[in-house]
C-alpha atoms as a PDB file:
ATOM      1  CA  UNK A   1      55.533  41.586 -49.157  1.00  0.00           C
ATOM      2  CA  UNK A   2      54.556  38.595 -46.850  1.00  0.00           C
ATOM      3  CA  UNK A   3      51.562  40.077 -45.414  1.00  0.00           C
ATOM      4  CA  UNK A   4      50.550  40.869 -49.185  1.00  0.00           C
ATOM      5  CA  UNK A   5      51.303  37.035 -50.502  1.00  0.00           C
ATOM      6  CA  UNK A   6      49.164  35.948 -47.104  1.00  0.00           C
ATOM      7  CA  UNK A   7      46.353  37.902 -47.996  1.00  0.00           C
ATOM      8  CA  UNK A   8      46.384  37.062 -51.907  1.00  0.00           C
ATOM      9  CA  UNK A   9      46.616  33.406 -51.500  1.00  0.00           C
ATOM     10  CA  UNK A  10      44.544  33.342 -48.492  1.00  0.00           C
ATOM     11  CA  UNK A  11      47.091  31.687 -46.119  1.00  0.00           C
ATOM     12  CA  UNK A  12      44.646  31.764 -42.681  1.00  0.00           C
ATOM     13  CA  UNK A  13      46.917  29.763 -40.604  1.00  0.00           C
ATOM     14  CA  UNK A  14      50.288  31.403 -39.647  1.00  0.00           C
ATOM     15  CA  UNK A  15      51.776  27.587 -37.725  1.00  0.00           C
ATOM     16  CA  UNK A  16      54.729  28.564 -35.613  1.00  0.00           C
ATOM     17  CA  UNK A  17      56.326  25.415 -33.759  1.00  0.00           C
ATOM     18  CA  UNK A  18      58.421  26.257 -30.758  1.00  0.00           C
ATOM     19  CA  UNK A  19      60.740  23.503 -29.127  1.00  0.00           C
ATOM     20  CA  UNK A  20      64.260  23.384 -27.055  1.00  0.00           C
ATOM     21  CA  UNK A  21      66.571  22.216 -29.365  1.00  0.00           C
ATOM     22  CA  UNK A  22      69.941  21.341 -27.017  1.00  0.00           C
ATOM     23  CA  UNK A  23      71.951  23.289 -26.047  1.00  0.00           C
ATOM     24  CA  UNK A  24      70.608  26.460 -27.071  1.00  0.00           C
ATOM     25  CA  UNK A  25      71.551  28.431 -24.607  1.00  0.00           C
ATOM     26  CA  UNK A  26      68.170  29.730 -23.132  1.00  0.00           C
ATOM     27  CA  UNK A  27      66.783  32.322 -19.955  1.00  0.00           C
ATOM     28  CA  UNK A  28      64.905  29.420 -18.861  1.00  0.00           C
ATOM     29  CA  UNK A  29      65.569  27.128 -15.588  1.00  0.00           C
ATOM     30  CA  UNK A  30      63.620  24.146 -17.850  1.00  0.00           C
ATOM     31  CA  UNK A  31      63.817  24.731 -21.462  1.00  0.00           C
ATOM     32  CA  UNK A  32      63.161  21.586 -22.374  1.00  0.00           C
ATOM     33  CA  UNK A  33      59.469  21.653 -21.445  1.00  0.00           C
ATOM     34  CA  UNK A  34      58.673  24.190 -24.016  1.00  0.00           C
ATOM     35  CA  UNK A  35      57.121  22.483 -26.608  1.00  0.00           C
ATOM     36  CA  UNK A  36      53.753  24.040 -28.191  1.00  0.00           C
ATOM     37  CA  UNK A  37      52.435  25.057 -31.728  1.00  0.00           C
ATOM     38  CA  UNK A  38      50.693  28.609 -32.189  1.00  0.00           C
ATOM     39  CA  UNK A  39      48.238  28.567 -34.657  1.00  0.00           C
ATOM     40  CA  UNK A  40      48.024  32.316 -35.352  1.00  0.00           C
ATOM     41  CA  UNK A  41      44.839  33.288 -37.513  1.00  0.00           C
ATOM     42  CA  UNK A  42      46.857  35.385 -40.435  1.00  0.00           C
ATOM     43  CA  UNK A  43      43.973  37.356 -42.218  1.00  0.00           C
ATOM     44  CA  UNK A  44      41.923  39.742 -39.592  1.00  0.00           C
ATOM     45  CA  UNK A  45      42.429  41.395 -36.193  1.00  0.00           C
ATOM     46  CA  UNK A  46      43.782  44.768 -36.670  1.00  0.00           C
ATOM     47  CA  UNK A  47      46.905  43.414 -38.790  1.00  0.00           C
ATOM     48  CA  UNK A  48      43.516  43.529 -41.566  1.00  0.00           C
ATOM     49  CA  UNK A  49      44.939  47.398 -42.029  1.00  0.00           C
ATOM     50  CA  UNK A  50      42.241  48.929 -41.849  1.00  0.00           C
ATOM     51  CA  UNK A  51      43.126  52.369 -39.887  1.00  0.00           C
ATOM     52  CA  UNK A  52      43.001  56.319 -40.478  1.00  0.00           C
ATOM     53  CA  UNK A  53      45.909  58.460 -39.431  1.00  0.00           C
ATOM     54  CA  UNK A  54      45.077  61.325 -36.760  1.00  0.00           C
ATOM     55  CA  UNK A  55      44.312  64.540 -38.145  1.00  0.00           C
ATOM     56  CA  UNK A  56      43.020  63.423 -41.649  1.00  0.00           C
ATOM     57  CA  UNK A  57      40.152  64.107 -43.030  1.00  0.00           C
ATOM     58  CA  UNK A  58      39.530  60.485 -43.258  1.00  0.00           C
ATOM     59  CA  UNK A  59      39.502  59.852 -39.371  1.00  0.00           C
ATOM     60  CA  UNK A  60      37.351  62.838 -38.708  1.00  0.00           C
ATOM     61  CA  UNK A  61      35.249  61.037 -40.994  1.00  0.00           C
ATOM     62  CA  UNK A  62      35.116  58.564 -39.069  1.00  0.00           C
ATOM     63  CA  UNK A  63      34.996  59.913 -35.459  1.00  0.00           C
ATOM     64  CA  UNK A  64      32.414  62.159 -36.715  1.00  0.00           C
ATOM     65  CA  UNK A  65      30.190  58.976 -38.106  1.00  0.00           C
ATOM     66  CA  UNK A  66      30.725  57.240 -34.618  1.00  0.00           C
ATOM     67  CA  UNK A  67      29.530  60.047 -32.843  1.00  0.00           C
ATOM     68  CA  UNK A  68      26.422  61.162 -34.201  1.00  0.00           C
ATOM     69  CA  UNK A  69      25.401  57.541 -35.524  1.00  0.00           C
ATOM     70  CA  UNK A  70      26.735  55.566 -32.159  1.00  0.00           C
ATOM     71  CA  UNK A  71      26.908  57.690 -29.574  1.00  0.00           C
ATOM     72  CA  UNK A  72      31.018  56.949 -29.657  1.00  0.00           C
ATOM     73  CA  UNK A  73      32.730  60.282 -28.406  1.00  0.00           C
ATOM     74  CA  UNK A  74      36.456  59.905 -29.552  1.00  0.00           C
ATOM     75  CA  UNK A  75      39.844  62.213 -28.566  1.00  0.00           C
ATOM     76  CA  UNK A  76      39.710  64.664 -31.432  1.00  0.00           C
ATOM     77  CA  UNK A  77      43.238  63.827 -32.447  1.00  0.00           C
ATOM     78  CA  UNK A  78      43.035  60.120 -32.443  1.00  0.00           C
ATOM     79  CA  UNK A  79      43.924  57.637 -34.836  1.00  0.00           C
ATOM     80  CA  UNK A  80      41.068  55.115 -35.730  1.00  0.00           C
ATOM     81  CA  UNK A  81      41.650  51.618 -36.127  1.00  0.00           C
ATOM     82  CA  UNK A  82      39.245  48.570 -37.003  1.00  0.00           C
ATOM     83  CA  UNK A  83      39.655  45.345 -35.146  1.00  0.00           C
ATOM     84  CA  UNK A  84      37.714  42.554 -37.090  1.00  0.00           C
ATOM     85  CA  UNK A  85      37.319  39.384 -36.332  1.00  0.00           C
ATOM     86  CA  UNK A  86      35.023  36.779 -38.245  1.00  0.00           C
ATOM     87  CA  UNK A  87      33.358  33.948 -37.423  1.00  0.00           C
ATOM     88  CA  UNK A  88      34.393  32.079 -40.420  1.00  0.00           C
ATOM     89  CA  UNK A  89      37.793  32.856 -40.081  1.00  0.00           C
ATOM     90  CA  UNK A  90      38.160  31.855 -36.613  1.00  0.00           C
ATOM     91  CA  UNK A  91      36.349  28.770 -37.233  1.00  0.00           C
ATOM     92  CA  UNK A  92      38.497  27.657 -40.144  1.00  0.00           C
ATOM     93  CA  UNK A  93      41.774  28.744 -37.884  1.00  0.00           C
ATOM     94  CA  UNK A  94      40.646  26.928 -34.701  1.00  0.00           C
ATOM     95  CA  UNK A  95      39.801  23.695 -37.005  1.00  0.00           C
ATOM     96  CA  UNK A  96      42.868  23.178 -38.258  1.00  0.00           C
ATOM     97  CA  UNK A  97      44.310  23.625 -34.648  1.00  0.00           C
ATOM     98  CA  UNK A  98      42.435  20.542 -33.516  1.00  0.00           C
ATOM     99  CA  UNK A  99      42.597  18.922 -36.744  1.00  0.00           C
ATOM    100  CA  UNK A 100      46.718  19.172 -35.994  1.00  0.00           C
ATOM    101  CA  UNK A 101      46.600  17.970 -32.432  1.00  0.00           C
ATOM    102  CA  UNK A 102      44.257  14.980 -33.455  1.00  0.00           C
ATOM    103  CA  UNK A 103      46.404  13.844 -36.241  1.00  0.00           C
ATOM    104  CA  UNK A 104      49.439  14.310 -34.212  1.00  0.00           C
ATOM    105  CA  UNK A 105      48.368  12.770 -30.796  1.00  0.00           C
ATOM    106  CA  UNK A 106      48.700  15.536 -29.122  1.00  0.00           C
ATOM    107  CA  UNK A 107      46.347  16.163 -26.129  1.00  0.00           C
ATOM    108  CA  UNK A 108      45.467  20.083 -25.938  1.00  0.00           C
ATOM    109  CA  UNK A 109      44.233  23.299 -27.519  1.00  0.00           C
ATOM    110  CA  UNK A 110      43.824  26.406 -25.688  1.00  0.00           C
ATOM    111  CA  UNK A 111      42.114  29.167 -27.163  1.00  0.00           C
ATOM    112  CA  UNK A 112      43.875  32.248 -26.702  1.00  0.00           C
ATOM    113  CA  UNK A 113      41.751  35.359 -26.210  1.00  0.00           C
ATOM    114  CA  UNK A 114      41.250  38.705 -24.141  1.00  0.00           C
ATOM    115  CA  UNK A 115      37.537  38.588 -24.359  1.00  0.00           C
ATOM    116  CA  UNK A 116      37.123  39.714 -20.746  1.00  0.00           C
ATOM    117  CA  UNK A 117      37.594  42.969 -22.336  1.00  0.00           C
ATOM    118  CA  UNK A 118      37.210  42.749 -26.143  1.00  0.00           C
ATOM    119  CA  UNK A 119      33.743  40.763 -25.716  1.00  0.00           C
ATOM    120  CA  UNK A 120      32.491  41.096 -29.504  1.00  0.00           C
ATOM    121  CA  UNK A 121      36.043  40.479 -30.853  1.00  0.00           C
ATOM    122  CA  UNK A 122      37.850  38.228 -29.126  1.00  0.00           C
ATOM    123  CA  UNK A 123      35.401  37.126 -26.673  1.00  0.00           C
ATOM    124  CA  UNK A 124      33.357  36.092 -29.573  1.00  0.00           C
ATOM    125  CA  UNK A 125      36.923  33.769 -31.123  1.00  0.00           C
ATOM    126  CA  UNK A 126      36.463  32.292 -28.081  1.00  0.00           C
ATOM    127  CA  UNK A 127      32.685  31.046 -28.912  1.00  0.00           C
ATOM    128  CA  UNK A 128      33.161  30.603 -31.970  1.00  0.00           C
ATOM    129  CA  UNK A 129      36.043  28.356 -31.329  1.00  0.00           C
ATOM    130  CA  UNK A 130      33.913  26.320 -28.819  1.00  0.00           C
ATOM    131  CA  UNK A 131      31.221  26.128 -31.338  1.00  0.00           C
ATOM    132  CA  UNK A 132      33.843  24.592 -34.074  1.00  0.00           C
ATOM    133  CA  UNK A 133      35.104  22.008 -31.626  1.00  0.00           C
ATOM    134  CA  UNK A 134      31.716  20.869 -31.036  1.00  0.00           C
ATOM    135  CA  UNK A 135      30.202  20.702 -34.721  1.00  0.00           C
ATOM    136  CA  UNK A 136      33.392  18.884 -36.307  1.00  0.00           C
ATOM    137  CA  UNK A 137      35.141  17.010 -34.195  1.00  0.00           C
ATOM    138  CA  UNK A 138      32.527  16.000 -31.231  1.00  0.00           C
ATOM    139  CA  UNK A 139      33.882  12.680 -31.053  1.00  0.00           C
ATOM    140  CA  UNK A 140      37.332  13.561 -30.753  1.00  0.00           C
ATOM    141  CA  UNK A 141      37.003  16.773 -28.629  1.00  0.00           C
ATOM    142  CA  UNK A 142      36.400  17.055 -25.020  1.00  0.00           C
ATOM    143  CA  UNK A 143      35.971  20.804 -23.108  1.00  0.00           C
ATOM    144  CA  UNK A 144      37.908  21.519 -19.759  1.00  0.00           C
ATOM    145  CA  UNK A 145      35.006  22.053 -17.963  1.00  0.00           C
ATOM    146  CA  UNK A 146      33.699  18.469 -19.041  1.00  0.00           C
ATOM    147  CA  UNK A 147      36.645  16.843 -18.535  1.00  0.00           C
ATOM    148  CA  UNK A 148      36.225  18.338 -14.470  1.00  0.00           C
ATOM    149  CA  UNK A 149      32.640  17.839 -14.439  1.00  0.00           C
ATOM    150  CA  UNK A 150      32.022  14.242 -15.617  1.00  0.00           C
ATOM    151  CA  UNK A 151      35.472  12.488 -15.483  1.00  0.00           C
ATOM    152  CA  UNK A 152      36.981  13.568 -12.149  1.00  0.00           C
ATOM    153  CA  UNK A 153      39.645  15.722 -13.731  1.00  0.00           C
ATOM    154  CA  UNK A 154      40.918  13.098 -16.178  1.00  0.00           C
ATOM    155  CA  UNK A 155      40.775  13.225 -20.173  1.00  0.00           C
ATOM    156  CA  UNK A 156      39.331  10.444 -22.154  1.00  0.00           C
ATOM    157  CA  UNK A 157      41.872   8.087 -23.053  1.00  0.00           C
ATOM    158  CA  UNK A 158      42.417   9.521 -27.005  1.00  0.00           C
ATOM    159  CA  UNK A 159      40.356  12.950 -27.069  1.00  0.00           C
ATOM    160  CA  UNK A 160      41.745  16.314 -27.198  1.00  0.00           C
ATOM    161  CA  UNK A 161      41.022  18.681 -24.156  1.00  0.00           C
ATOM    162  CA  UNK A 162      40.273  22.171 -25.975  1.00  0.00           C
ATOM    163  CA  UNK A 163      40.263  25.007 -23.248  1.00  0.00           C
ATOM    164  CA  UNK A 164      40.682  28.989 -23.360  1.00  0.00           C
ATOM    165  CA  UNK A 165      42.531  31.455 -21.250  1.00  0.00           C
ATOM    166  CA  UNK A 166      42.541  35.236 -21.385  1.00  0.00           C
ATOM    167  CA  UNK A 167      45.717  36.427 -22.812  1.00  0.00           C
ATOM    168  CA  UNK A 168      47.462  38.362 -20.207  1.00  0.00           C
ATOM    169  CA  UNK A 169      47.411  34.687 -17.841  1.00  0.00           C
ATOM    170  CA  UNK A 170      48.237  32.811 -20.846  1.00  0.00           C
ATOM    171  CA  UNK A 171      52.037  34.987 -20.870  1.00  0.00           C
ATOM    172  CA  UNK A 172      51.868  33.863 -17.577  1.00  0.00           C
ATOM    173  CA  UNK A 173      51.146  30.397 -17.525  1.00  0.00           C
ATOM    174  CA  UNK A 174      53.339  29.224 -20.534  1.00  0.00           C
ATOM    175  CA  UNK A 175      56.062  30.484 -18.194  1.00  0.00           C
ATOM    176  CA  UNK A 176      55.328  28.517 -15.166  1.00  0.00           C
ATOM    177  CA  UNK A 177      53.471  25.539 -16.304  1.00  0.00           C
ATOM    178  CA  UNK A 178      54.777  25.168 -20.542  1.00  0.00           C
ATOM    179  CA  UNK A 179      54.032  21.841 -20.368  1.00  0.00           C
ATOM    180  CA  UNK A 180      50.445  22.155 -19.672  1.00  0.00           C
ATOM    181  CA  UNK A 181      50.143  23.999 -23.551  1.00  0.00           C
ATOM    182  CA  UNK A 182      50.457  21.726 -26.234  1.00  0.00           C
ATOM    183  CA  UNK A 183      48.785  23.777 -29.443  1.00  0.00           C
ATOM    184  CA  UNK A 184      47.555  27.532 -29.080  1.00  0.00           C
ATOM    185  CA  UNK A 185      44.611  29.182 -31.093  1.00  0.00           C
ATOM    186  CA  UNK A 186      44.810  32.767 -31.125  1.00  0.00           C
ATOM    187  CA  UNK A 187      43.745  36.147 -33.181  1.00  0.00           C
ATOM    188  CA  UNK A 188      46.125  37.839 -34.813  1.00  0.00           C
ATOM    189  CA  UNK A 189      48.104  40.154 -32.771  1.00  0.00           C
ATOM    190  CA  UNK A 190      47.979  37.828 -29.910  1.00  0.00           C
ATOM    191  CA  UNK A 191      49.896  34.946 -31.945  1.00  0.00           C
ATOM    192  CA  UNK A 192      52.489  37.745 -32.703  1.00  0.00           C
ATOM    193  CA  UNK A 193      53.414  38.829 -29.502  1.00  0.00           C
ATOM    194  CA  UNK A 194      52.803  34.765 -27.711  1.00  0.00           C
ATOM    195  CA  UNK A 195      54.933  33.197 -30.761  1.00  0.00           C
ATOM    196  CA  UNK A 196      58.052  35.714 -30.199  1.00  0.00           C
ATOM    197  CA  UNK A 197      57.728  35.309 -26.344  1.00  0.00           C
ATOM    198  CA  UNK A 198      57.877  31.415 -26.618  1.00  0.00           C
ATOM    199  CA  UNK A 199      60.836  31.980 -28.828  1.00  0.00           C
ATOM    200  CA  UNK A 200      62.806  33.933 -26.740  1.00  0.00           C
ATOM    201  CA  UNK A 201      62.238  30.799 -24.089  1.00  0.00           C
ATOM    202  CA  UNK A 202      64.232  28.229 -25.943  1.00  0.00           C
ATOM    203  CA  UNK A 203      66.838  30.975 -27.219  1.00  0.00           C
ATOM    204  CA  UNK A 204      65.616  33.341 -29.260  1.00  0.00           C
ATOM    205  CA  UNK A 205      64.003  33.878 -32.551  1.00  0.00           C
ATOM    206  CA  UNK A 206      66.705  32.400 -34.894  1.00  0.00           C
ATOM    207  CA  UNK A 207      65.663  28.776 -34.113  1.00  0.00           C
ATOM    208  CA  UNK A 208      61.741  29.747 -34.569  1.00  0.00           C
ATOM    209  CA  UNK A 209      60.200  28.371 -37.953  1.00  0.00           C
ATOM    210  CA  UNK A 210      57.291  29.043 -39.441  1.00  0.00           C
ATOM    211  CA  UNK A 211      54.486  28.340 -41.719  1.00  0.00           C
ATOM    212  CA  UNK A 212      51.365  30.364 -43.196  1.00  0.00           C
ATOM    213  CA  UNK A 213      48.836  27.421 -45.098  1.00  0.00           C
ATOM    214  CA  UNK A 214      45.587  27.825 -46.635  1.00  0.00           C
ATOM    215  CA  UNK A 215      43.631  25.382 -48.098  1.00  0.00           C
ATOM    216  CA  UNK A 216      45.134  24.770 -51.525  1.00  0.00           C
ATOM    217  CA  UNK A 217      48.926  25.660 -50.686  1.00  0.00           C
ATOM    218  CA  UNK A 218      51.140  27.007 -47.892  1.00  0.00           C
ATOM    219  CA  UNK A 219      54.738  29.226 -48.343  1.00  0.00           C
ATOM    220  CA  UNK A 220      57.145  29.272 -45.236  1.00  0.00           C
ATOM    221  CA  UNK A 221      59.393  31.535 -43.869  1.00  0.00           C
ATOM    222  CA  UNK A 222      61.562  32.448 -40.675  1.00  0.00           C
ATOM    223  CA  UNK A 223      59.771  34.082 -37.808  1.00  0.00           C
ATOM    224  CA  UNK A 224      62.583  36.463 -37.371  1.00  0.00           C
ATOM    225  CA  UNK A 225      62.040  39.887 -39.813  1.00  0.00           C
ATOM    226  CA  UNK A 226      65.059  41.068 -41.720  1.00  0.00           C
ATOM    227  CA  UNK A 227      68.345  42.573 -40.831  1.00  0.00           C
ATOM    228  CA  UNK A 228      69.598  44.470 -44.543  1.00  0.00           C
ATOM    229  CA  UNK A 229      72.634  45.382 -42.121  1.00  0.00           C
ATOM    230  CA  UNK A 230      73.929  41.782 -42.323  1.00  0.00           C
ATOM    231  CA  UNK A 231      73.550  40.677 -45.886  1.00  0.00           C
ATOM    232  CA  UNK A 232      76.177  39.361 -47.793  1.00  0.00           C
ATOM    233  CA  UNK A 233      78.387  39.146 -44.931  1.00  0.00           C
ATOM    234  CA  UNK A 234      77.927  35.232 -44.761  1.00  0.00           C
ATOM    235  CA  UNK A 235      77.112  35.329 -41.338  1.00  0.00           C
ATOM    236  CA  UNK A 236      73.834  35.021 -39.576  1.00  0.00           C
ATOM    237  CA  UNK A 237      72.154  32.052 -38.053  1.00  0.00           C
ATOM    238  CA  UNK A 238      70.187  30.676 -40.612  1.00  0.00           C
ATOM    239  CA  UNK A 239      68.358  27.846 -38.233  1.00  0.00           C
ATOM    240  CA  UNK A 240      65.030  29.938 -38.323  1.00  0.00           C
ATOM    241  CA  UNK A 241      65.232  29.325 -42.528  1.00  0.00           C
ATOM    242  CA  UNK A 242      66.377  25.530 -42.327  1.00  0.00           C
ATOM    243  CA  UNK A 243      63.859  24.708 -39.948  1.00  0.00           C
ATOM    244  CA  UNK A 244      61.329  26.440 -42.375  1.00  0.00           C
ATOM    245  CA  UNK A 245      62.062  24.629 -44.599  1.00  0.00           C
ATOM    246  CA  UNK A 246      61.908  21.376 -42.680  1.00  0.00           C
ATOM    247  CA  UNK A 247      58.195  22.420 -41.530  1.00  0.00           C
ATOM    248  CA  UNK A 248      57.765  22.361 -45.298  1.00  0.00           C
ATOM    249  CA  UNK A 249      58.483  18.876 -46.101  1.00  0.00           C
ATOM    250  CA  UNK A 250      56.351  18.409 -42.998  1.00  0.00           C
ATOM    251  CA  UNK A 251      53.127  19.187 -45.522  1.00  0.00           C
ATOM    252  CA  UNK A 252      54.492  17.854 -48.227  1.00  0.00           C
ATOM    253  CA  UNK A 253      53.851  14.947 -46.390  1.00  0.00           C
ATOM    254  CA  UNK A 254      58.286  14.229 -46.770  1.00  0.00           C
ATOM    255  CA  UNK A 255      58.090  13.341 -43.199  1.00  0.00           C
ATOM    256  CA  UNK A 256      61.734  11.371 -43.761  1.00  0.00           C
ATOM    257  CA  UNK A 257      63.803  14.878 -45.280  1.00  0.00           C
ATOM    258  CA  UNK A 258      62.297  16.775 -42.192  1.00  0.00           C
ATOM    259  CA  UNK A 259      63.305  14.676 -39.785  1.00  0.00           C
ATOM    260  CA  UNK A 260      66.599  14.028 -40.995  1.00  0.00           C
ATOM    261  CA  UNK A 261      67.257  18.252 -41.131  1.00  0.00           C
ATOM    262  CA  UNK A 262      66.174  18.955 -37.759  1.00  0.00           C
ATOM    263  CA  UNK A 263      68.256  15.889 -36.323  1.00  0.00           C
ATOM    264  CA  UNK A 264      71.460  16.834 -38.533  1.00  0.00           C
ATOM    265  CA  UNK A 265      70.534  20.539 -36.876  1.00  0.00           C
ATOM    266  CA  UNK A 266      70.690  19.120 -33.813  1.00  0.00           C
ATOM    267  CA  UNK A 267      74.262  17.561 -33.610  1.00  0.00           C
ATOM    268  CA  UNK A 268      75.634  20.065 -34.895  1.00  0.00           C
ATOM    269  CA  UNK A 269      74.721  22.191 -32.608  1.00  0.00           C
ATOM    270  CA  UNK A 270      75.459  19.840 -29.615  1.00  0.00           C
ATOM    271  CA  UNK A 271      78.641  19.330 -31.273  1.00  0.00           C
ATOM    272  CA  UNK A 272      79.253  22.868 -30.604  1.00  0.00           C
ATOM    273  CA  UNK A 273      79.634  24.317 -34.207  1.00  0.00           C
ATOM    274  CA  UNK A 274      77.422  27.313 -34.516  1.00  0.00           C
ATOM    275  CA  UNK A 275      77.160  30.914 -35.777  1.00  0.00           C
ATOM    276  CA  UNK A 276      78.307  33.668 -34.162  1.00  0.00           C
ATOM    277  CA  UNK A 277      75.222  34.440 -31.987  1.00  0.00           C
ATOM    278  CA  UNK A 278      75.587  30.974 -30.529  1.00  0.00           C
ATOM    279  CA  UNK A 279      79.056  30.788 -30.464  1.00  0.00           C
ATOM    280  CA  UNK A 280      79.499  34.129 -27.895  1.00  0.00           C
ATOM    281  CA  UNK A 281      77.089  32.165 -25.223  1.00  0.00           C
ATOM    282  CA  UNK A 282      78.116  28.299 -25.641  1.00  0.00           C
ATOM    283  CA  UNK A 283      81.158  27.610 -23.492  1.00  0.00           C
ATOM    284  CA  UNK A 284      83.740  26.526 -25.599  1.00  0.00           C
ATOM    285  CA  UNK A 285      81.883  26.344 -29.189  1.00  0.00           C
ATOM    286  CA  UNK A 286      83.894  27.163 -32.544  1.00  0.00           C
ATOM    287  CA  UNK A 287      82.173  29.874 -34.399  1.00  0.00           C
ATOM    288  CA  UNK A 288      81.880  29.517 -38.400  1.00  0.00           C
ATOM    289  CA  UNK A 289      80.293  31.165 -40.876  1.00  0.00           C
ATOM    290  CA  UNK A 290      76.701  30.781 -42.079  1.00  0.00           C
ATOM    291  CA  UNK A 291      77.528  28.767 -45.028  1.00  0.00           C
ATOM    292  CA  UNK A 292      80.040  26.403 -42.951  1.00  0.00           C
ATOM    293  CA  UNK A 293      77.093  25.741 -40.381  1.00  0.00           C
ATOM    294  CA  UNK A 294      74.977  25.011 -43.462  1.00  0.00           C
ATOM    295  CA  UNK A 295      77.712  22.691 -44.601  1.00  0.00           C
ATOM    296  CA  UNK A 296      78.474  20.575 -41.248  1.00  0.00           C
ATOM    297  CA  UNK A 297      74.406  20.018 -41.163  1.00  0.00           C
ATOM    298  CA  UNK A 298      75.028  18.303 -44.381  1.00  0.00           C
ATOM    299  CA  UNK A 299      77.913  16.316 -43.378  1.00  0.00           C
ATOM    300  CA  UNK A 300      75.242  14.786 -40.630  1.00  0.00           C
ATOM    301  CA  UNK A 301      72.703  14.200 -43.026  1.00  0.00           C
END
């Protein structure tokens, strides 16, 4: 249902914030330094659906088109999927990364991208990307390779550095050096797999919001999927949902009610008053249910 009310209300941008909120207990030496926002492009890539299931007539179709039209010999018992990826769409995606660093002073994006391999696709978000940062926001944008070339290493006081790295060292590098990434740009199936990874690196995906905006209106939800095997049992962390909810008065431009959530949130989690996936790894906390978290954030509020 959410990838059908994203594509019917043409919600491009899937915004997933990821920060250490203490003490989440975490895998990670430095939590604490993990503090990025994935801008995930929520329309293309091969989450579009467009695919044909080995053995139908529908992929021989295809695999028969692609050979004698392309010169594209295929397994004869593949399935055929169609990667996509637009210029438009990126374009839009990538400007309201920068437009979100530049309104919130903060001093990176890094285009996410495995065009090394995927040169027409991904390699081409990458350019486009580039090209988006340099017709819009030219006097507020400055490349990496600039920034090296003709300032010694050193960002103009104010301007946004926007540079790319190929996926596979991107996994990589928000482990060793997070603090280096401040806002990611990425196709879709790349945002899917970075945005779960970051999560897991302040404690897992029950304390990851998120957000999927267009340009006329925006719905949020939790990162995490569903678990039917829990409902009704009054029980599960519902952090993910609150701090949804917080990213929502966030556009509603209600700056004051988010603020106040995620720092009511916050103490009462360092107080030690959590649900029960936080309660069996925080020394000492008192484990309540769902709806007595939800009412102790209120208390702080």
């Amino acid at each position: 249902v959410n990838v059908a009310i994203r594509q019917k209300l043409d919600l491009f941008a899937c915004v997933r914030p990821v920060s250490y909120i203490e003490p989440v207990p975490s895998p990670m030496k430095q939590p604490d330094k993990v503090d990025m926002v994935i801008f995930r492009e929520n329309t293309e890539d091969l989450y579009a659906g467009i695919e044909w299931q080995a053995g139908t007539s529908d992929a021989q179709k295809v695999s028969q088109f692609l050979k004698e039209e392309m010169g594209v010999n295929l397994p004869i018992d593949a399935g055929i999927g169609i990667k996509p990826i637009s210029a438009a769409n990126t374009k839009r995606l990538v400007a309201s990364a920068i437009t979100y660093a530049v309104e919130n002073g903060l001093s990176s994006v890094t285009l996410m991208h495995k065009g090394n391999i995927m040169k027409f696709t991904e390699g081409a978000f990458r350019q486009w990307g580039y090209e988006v940062a340099a017709e819009r926001f030219s006097d507020k944008v400055i490349t990496e390779a600039a920034v090296y070339e003709k300032h010694g290493g050193h960002a103009p006081e104010g301007m946004v550095v926007i540079k790319d790295r190929i996926a596979d060292m991107l996994f990589q590098q928000v482990l060793l050096r997070p603090d280096e990434f401040q806002v990611i740009a990425t196709p879709n199936l790349n945002g899917d797999y970075l945005s779960d990874a970051l999560a897991a690196q302040v404690g897992g995906l029950g304390m990851a919001p998120g957000a999927n905006i267009g340009d006329t209106c925006a719905v949020f939800e939790a990162t995490h999927g569903t678990a039917p095997k829990y409902a009704g049992q009054d029980k599960v962390n519902p952090s993910s949902l609150i701090l949804s909810g917080a990213m929502m008065f966030d556009y509603m431009g209600w700056q004051g009610a988010a603020d106040a959530i995620r720092s009511a949130l916050q103490t009462t989690i360092k107080e030690g008053t959590v649900t029960y996936d936080l309660a069996r790894q925080i020394s000492g906390a008192r484990e309540v249910k769902c709806s007595k978290f939800a009412e102790r954030i209120v208390d702080h509020l």
